[in-house]
Protein backbone atom coordinates (compact mmCIF):
# COMPACT_ATOMS: atom_id res chain seq x y z
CA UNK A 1 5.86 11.86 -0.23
CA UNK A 2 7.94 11.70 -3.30
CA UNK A 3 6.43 10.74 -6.72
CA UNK A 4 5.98 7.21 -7.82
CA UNK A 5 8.38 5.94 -9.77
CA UNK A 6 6.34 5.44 -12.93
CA UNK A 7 6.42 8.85 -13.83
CA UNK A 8 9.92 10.27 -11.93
CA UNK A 9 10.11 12.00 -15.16
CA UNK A 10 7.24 14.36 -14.13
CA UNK A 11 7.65 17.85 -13.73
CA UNK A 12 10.62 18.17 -16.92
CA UNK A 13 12.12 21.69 -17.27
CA UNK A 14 10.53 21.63 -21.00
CA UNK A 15 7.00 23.28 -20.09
CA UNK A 16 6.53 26.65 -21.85
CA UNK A 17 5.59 28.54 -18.80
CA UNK A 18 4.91 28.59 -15.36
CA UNK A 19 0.72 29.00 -14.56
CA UNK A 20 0.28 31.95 -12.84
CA UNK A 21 -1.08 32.09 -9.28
CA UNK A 22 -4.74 33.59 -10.01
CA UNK A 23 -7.76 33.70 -7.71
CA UNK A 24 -10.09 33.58 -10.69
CA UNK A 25 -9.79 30.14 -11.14
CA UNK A 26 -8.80 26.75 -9.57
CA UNK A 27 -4.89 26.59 -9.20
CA UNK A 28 -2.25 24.15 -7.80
CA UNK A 29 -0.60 21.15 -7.86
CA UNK A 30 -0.99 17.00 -8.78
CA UNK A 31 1.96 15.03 -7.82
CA UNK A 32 4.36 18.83 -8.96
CA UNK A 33 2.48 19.58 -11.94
CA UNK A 34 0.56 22.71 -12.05
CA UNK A 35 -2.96 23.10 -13.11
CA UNK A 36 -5.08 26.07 -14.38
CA UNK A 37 -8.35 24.20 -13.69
CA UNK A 38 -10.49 21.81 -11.53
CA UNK A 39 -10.74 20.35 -15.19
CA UNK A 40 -7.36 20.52 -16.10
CA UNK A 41 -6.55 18.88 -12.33
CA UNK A 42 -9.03 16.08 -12.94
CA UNK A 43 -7.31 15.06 -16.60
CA UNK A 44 -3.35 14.81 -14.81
CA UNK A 45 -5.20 13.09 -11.93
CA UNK A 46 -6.91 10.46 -14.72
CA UNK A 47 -3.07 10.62 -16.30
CA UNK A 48 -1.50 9.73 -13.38
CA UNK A 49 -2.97 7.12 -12.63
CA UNK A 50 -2.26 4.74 -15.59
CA UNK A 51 -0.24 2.37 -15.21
CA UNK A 52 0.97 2.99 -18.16
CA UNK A 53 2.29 6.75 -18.48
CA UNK A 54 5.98 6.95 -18.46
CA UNK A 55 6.04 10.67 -18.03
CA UNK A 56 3.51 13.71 -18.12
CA UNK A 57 4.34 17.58 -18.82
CA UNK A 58 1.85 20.91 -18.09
CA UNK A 59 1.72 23.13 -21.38
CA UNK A 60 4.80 21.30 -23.16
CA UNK A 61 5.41 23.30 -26.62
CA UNK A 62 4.02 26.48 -28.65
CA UNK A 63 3.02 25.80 -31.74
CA UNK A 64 2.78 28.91 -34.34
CA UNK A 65 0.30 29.02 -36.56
CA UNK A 66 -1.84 31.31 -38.85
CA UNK A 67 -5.30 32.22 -37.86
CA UNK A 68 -7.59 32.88 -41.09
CA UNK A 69 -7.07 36.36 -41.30
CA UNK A 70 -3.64 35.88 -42.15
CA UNK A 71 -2.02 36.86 -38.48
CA UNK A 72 0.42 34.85 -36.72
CA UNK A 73 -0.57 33.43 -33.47
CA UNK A 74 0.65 30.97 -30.95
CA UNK A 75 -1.12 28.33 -28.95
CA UNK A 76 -0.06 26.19 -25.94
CA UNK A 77 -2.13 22.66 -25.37
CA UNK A 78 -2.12 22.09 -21.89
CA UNK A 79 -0.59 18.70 -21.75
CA UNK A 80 1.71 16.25 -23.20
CA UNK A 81 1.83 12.74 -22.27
CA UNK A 82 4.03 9.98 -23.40
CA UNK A 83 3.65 5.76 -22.65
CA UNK A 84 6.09 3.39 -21.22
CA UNK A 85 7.61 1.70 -24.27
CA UNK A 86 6.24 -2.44 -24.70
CA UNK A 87 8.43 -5.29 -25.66
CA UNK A 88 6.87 -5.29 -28.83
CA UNK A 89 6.91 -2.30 -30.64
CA UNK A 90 3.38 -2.09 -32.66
CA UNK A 91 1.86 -2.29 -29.68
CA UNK A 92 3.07 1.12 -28.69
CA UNK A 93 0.51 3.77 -27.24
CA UNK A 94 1.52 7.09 -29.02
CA UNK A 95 2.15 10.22 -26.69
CA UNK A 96 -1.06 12.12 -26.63
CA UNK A 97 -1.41 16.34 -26.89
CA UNK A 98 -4.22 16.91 -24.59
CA UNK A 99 -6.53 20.36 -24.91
CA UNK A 100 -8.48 20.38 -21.99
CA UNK A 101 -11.74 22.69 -22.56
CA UNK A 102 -15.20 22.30 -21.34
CA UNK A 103 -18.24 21.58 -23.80
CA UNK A 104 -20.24 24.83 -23.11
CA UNK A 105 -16.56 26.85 -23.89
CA UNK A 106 -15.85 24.91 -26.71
CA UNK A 107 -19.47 25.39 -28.48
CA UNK A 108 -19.24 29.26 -27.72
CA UNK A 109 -15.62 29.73 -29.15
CA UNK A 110 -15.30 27.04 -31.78
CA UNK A 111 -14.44 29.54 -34.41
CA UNK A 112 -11.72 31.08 -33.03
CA UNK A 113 -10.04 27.50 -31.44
CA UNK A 114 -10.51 25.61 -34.69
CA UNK A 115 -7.61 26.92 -36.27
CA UNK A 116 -5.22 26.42 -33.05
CA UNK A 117 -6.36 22.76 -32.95
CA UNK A 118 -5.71 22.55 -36.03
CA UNK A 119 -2.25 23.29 -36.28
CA UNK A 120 -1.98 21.30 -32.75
CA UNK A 121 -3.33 18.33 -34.84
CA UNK A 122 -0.61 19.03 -37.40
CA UNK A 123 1.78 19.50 -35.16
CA UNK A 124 1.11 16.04 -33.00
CA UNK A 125 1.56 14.32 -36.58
CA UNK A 126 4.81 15.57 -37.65
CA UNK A 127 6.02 14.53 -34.03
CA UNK A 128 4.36 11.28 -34.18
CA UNK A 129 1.96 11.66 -31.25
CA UNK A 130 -2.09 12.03 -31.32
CA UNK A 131 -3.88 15.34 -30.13
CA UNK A 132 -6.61 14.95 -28.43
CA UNK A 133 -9.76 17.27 -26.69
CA UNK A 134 -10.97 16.23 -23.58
CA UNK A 135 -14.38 17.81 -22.28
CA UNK A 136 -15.80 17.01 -19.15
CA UNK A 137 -17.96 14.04 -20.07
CA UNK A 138 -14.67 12.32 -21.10
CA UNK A 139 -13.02 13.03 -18.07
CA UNK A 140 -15.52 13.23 -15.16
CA UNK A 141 -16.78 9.57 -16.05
CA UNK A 142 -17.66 6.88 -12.96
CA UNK A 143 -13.58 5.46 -13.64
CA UNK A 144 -12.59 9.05 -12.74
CA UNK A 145 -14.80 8.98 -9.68
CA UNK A 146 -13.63 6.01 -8.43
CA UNK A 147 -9.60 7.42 -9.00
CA UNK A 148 -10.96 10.24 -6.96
CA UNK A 149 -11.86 8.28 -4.10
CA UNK A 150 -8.74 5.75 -3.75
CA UNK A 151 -6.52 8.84 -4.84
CA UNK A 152 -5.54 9.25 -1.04
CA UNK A 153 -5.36 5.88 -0.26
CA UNK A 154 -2.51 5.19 -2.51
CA UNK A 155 -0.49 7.30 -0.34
CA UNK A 156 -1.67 6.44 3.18
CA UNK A 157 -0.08 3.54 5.90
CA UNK A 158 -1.98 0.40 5.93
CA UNK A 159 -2.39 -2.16 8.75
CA UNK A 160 0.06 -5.11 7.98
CA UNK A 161 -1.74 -7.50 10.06
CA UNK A 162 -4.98 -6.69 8.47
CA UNK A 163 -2.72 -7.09 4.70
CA UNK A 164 -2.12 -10.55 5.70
CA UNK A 165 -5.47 -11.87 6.72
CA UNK A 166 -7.16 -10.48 3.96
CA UNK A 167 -4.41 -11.16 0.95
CA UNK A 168 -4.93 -14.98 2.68
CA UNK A 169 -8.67 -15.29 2.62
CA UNK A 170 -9.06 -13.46 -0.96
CA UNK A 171 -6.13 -15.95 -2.14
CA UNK A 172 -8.25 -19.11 -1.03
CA UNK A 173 -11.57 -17.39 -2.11
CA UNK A 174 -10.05 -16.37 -5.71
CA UNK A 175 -12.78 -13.87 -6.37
CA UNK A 176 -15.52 -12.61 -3.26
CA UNK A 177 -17.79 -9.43 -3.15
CA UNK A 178 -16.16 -6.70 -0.52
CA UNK A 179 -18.51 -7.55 1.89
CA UNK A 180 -18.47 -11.07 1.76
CA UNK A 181 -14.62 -10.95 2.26
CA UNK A 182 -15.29 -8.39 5.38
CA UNK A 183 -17.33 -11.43 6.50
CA UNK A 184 -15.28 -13.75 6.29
CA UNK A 185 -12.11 -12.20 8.34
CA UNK A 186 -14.31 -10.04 11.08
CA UNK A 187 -16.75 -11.42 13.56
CA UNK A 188 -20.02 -9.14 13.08
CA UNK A 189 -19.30 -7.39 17.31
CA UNK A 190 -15.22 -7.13 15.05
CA UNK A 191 -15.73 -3.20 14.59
CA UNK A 192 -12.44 -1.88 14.90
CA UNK A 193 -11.05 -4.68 13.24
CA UNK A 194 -13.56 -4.66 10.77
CA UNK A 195 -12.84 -0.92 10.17
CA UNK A 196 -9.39 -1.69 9.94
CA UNK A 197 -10.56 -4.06 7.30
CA UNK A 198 -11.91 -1.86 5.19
CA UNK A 199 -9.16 1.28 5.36
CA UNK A 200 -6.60 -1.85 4.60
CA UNK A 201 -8.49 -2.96 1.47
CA UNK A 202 -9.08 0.20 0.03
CA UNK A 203 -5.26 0.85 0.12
CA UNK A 204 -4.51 -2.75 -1.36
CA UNK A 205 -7.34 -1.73 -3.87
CA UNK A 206 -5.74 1.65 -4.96
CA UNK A 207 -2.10 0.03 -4.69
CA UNK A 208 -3.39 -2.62 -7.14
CA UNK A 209 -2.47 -5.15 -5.32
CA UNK A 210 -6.39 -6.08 -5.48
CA UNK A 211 -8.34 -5.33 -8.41
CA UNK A 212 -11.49 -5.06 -9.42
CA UNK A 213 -13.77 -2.92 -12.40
CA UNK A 214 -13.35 0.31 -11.80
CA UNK A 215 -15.34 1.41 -14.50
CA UNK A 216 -18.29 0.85 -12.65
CA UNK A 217 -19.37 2.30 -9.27
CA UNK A 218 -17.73 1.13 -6.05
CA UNK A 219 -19.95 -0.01 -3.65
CA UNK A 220 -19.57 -3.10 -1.15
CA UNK A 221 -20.97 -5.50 -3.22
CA UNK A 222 -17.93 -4.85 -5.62
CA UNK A 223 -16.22 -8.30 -7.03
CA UNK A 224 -12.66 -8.44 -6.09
CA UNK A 225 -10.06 -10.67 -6.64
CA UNK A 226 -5.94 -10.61 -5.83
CA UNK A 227 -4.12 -8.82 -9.28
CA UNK A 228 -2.97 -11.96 -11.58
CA UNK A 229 -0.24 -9.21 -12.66
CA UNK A 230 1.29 -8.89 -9.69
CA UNK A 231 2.11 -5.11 -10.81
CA UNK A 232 1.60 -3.81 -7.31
CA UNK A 233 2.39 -0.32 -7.14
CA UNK A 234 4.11 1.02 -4.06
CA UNK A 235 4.73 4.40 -2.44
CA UNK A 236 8.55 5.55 -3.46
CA UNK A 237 9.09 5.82 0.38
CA UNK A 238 8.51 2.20 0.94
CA UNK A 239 10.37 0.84 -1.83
């Protein structure tokens, strides 16, 4: 499967270094970037999937910098991620330099990583981006859940007859629960087709062709409704 096309730019020869192959801790791949962490994974997976991000890049820059005992040291942030540019210019997102740590880590060592964010923080200024630290309550959220869930349906063949019935009924419904729109196309003894149902929505749901409040648990009951945007996103192999 080759990467969507909102972020081709993904996986830029500019990273400072590869991340080593270690059986310590969690290591791979999201969509060719390399991760360190389950953490780390979980943030370029939350990336990713904005509609938004232009391009993404794994430990982008070392910054030098002076630690308080007067010794030069270097730091890496883990991730750099810059916006798709808007018509109108203020309302810009800047790129954000993302340090990915959890809380428990960043409690116990906050002495000694002060001074690298620090100069990270400088450093994001004088290139006109923001630096930010994500912990695990700011990335593991319901949202992220819910990304986690429809990640592999964004990927995966759905059932074009299914597509049409249901894109029909929710078009002369406007807005319906899951269920109710389940109900509505499949007779209640409809199980494969009503299974079919439900593996096509999800896709339509993670392609954005339907949308709905992901911020919030899904569950059946869900309100959905067809995306006003029309910004349907579509594998790069069906394009």
């Amino acid at each position: 499967m080759r990467l969507m096309s909102w972020i081709l730019n993904v996986g830029t020869p500019e990273a400072v270094r590869k991340i080593p192959i270690n059986t310590v801790s969690l290591t791979g791949e999201v969509l060719g970037q390399e991760f360190e962490s389950s953490l780390e994974r979980d943030l370029i997976m939350l990336m990713a999937w904005d509609a938004d991000i232009d391009w993404f890049q794994v430990q982008p820059v070392k910054i030098r910098y002076t630690n308080p005992n007067g010794n030069r040291r270097s730091y890496t942030p883990d991730l750099l991620v810059h916006f798709l540019r808007n018509p109108k210019p203020e309302t810009d997102r800047k790129p954000i330099l993302c340090e990915v740590k959890y809380r428990e880590e960043l409690a116990r060592n906050w002495k000694e990583l002060k001074p690298k964010f620090k100069a990270a923080k400088a450093y994001a200024n004088e290139q006109g981006w923001d630096f930010q630290i994500f912990t695990e309550d700011r990335i593991r959220t319901p949202y992220f859940r819910n990304i986690q869930f429809l990640w592999s349906y964004r990927y995966s063949p759905l059932y074009e007859t299914h597509h049409e019935r249901l894109l029909q009924a929710l078009s002369e419904m406007e807005e319906a629960s899951i269920n109710r729109l389940l109900d509505h196309c499949y007779g209640s003894r409809d199980r494969v087709g009503r299974g079919e149902g439900i593996w096509t929505l999800w896709c339509m749901v993670a392609r954005r062709e339907i949308v709905c409040d992901l911020h919030v648990p899904l569950a059946m009951d869900c309100k959905i409704q067809r995306n006003p945007k029309n910004s349907i996103w579509v594998p790069s192999d069906q394009e």
